[in-house]
N, C-alpha and C. Protein backbone atom coordinates (compact mmCIF):
# COMPACT_ATOMS: atom_id res chain seq x y z
N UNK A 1 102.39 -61.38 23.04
CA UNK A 1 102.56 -61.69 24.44
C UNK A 1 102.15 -60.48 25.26
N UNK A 2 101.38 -60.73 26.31
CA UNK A 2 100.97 -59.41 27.14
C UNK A 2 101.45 -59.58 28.37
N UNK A 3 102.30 -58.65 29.42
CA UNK A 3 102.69 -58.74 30.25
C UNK A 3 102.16 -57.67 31.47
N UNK A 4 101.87 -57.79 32.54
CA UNK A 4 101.52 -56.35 33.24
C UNK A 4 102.91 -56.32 34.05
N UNK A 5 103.41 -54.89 34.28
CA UNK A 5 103.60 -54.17 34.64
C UNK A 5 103.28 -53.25 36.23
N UNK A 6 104.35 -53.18 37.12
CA UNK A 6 104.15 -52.39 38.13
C UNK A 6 104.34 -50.86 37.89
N UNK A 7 103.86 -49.89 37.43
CA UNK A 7 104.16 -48.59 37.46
C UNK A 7 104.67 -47.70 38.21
N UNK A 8 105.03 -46.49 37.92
CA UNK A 8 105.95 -45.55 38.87
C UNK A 8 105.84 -44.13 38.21
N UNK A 9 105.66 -43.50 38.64
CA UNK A 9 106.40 -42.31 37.70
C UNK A 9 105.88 -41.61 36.65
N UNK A 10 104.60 -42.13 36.31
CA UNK A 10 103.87 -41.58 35.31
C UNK A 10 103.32 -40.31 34.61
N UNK A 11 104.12 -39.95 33.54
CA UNK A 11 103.55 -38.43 33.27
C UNK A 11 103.79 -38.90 32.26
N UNK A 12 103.15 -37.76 30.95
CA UNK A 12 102.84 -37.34 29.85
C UNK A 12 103.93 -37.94 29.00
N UNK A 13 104.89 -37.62 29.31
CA UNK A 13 106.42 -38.07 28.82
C UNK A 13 106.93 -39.68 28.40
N UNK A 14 106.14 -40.22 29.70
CA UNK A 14 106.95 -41.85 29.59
C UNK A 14 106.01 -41.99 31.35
N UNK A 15 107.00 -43.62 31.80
CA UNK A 15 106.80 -43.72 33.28
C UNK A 15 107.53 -44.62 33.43
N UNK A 16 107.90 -45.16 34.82
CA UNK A 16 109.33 -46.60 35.07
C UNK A 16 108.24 -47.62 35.39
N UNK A 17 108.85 -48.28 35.01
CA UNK A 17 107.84 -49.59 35.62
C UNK A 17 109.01 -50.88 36.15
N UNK A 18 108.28 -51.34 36.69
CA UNK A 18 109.37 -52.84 37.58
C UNK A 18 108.41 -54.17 36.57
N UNK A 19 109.71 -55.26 36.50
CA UNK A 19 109.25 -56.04 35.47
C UNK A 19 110.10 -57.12 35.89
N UNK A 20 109.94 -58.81 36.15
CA UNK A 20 110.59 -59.70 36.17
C UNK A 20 111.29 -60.00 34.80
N UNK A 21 111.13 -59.28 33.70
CA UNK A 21 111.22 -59.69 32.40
C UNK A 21 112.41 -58.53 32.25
N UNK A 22 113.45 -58.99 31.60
CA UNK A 22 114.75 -58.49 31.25
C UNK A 22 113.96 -57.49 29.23
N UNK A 23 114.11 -56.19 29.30
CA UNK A 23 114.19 -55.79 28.33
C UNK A 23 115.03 -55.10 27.48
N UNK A 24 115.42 -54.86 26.50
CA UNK A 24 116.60 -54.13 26.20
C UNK A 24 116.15 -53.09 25.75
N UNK A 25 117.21 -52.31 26.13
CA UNK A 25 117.23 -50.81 25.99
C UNK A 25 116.92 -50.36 24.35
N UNK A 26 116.28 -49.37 23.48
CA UNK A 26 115.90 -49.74 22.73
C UNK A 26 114.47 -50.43 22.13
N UNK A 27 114.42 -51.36 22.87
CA UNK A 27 113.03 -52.09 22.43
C UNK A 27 111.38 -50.73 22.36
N UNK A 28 110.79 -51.61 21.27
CA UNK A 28 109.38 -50.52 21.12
C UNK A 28 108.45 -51.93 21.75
N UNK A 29 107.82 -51.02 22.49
CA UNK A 29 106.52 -51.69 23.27
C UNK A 29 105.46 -51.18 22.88
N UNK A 30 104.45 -51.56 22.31
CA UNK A 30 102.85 -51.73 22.94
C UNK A 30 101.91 -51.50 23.77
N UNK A 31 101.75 -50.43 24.60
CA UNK A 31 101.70 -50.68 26.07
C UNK A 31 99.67 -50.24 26.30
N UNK A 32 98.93 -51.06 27.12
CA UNK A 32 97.72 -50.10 27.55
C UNK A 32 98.00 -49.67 29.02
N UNK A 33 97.78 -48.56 29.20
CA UNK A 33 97.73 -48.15 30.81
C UNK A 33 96.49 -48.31 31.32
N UNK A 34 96.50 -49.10 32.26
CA UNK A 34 95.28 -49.00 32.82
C UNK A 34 95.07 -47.63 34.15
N UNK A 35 93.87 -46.92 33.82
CA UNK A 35 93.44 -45.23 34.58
C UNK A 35 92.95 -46.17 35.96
N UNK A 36 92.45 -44.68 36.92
CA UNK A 36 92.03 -45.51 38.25
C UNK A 36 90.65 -45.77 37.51
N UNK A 37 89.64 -45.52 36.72
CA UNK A 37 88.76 -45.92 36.58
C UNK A 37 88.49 -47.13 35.55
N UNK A 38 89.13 -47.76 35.45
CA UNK A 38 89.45 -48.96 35.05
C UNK A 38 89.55 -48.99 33.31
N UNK A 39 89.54 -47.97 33.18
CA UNK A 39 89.76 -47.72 31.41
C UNK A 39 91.27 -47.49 30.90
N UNK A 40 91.38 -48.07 29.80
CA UNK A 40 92.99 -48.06 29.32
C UNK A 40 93.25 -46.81 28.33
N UNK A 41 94.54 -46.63 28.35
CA UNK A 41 95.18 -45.78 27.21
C UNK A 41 96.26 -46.70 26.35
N UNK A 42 95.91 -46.63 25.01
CA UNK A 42 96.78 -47.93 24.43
C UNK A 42 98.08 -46.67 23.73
N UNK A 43 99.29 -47.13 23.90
CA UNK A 43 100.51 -46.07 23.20
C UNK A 43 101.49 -47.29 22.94
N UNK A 44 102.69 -46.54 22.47
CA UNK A 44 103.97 -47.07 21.87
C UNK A 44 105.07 -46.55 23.07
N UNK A 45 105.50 -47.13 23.55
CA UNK A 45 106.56 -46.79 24.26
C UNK A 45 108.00 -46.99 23.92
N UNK A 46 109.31 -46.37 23.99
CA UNK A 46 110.69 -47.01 23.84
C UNK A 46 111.64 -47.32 25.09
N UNK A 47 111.96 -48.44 25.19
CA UNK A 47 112.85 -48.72 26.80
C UNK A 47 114.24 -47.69 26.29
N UNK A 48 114.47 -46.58 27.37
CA UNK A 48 115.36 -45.62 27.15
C UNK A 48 115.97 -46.20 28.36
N UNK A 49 116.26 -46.80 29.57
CA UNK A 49 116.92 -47.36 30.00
C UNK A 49 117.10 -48.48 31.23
N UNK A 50 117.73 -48.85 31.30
CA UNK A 50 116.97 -50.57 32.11
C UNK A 50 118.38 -50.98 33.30
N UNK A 51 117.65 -51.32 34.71
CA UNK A 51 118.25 -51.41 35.40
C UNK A 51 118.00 -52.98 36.09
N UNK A 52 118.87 -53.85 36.82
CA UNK A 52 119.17 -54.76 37.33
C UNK A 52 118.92 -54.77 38.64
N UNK A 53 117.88 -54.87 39.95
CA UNK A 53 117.55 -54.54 41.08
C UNK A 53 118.04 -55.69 42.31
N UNK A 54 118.29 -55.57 43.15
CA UNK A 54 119.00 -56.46 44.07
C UNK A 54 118.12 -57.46 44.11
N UNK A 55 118.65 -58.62 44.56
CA UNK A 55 117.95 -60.11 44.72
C UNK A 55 116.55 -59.95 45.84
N UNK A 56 116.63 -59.14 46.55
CA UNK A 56 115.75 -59.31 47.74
C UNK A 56 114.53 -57.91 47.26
N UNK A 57 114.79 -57.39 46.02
CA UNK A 57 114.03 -56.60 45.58
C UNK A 57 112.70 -57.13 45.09
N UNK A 58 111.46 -56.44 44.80
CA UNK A 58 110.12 -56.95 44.44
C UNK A 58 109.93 -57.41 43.14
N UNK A 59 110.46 -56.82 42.31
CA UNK A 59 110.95 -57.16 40.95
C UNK A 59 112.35 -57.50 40.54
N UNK A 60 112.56 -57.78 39.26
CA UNK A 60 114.70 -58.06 38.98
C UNK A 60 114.99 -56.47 37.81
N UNK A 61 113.95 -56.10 37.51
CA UNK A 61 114.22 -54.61 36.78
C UNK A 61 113.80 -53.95 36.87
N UNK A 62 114.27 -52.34 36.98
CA UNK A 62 113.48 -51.70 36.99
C UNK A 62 113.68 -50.35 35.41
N UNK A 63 112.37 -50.25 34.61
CA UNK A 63 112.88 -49.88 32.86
C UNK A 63 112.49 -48.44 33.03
N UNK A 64 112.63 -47.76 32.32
CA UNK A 64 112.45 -46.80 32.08
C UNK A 64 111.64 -46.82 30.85
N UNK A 65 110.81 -45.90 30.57
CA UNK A 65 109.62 -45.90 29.17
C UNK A 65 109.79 -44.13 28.47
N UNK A 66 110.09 -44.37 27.61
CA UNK A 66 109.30 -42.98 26.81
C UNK A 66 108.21 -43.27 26.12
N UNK A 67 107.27 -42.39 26.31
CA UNK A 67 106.49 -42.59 25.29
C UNK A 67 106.73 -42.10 23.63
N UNK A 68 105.96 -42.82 22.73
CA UNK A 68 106.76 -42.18 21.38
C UNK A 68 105.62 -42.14 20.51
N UNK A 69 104.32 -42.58 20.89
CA UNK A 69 103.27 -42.50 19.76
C UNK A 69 101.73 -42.68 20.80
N UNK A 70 100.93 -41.61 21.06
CA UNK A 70 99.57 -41.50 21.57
C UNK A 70 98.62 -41.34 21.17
N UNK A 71 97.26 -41.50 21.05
CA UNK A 71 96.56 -41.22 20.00
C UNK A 71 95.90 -39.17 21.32
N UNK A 72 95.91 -37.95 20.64
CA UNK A 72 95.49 -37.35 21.13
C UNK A 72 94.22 -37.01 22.45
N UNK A 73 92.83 -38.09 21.69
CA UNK A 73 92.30 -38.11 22.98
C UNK A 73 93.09 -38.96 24.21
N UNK A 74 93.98 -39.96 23.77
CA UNK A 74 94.20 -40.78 25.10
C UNK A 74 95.25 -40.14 26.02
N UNK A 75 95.67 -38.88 25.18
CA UNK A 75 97.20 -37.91 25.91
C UNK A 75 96.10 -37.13 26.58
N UNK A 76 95.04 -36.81 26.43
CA UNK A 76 94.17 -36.11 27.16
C UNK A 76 93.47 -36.35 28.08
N UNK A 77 93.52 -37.73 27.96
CA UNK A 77 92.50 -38.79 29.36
C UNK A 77 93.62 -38.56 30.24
N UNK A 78 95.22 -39.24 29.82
CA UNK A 78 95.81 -39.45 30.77
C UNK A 78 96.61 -38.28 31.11
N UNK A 79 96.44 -37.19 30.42
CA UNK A 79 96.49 -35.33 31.48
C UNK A 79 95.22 -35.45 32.61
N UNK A 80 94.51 -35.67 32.39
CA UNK A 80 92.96 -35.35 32.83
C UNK A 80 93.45 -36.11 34.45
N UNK A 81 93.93 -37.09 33.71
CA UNK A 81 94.21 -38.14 35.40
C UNK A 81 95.24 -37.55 36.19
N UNK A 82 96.81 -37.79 35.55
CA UNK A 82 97.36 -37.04 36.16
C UNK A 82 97.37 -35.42 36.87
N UNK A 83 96.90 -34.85 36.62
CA UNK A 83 96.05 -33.32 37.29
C UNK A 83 97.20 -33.02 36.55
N UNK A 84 97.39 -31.30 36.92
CA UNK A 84 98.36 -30.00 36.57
C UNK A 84 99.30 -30.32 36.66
N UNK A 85 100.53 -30.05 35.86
CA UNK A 85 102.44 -30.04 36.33
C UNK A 85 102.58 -28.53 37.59
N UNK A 86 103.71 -29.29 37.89
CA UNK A 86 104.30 -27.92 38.72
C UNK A 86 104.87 -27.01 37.87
């Protein structure tokens, strides 16, 4: 099943995303990110924690992601995008 995802937050680490779809905390995902230039990064993510958003909100969750498995060039595309840390 493939679902997209609203993103947030994105660094090296993980990113939050908003989701009509209830996930549990725990769960391993699949995930491709799509870059601004329309190319993906495919990884493994783990829902580290998942929230319930008010009725009048844009989505009903909002998850939290770690990442847990990248293939090296694609941790490097998506440094390349995100620019420098503080």
């Amino acid at each position: 099943m493939h679902h997209r995802y609203n993103t947030r937050d994105v660094s090296l680490g993980g990113m939050r995303v908003f989701s009509d779809e209830a996930i549990a905390v725990g769960s391993r995902l699949e995930l491709d990110v799509m870059l601004p230039d329309d190319s993906v990064v495919r990884c493994w993510a783990a829902v580290v924690w998942a929230d319930e958003l008010e009725p009048d909100a844009n989505a009903k969750f909002e998850i939290g992601l770690r990442f847990t498995d990248m293939a090296e060039p694609d941790i490097q595309r998506l440094a390349s995008v995100l620019g420098p840390s503080p």
